[in-house]
Protein backbone atom coordinates (compact mmCIF):
# COMPACT_ATOMS: atom_id res chain seq x y z
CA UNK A 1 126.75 -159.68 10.11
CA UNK A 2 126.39 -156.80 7.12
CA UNK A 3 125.00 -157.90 4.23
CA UNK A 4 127.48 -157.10 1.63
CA UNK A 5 126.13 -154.60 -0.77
CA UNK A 6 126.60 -154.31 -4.81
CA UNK A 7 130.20 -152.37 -4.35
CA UNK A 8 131.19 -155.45 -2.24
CA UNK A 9 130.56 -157.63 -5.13
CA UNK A 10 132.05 -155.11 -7.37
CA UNK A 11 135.34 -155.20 -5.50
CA UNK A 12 135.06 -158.85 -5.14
CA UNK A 13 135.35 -159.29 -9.08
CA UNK A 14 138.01 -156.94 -9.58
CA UNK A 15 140.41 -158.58 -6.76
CA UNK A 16 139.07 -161.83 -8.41
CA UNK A 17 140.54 -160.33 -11.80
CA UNK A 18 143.52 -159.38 -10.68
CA UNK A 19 144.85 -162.70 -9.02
CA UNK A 20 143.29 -165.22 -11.83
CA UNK A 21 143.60 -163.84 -15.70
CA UNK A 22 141.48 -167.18 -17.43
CA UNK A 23 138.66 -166.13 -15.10
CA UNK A 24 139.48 -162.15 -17.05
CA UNK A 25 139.89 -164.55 -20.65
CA UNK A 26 136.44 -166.28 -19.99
CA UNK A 27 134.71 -163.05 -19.26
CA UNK A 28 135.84 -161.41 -22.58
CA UNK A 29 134.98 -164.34 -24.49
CA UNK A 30 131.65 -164.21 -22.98
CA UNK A 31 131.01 -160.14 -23.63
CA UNK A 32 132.53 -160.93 -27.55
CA UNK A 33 130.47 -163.72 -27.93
CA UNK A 34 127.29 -161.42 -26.84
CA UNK A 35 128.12 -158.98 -28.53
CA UNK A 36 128.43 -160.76 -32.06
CA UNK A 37 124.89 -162.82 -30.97
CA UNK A 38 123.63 -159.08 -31.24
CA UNK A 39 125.37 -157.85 -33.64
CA UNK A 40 123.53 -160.96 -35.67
CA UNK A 41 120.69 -159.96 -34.67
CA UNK A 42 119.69 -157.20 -35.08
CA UNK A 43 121.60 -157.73 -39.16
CA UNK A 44 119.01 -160.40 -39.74
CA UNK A 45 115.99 -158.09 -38.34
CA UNK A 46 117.07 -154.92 -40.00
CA UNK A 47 119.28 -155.76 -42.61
CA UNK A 48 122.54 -153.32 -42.86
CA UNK A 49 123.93 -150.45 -44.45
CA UNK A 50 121.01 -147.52 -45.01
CA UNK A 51 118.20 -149.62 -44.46
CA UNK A 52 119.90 -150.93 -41.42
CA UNK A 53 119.20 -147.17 -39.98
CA UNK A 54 115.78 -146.71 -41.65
CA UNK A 55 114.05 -150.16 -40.63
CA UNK A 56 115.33 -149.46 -37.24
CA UNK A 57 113.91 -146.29 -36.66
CA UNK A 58 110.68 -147.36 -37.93
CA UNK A 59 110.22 -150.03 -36.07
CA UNK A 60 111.48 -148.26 -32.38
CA UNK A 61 108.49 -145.66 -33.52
CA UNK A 62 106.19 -148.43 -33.72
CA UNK A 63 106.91 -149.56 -30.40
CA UNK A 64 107.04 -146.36 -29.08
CA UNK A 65 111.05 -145.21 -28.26
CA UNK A 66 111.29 -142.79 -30.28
């Protein structure tokens, strides 16, 4: 037997996507709902607007990205 490989899996989800739209629903409620959690996130660590840009920066220099 072959082990399936990542591109397996990858085709997998898309046939899976195709035949059953809730399972397409539930993953787009799960990538919106991640991406407000973030978007929350980093608003409460940075703040927004200007000093959303400026607090960011510094503190991505002070961990060493940029």
């Amino acid at each position: 037997m072959i082990p399936p490989t990542r591109l397996d899996y990858v085709e997998f989800y898309a046939n899976k996507l195709k035949e059953d739209h809730s399972f397409f629903k539930s993953q787009k409620r799960l990538i919106e709902s991640q991406l407000q959690a973030s978007s929350s996130l980093f608003r409460n660590k940075f703040g927004s607007g200007d000093d959303f840009k400026i607090k960011a920066r510094k503190y991505l220099k002070g961990i060493g990205l940029i």
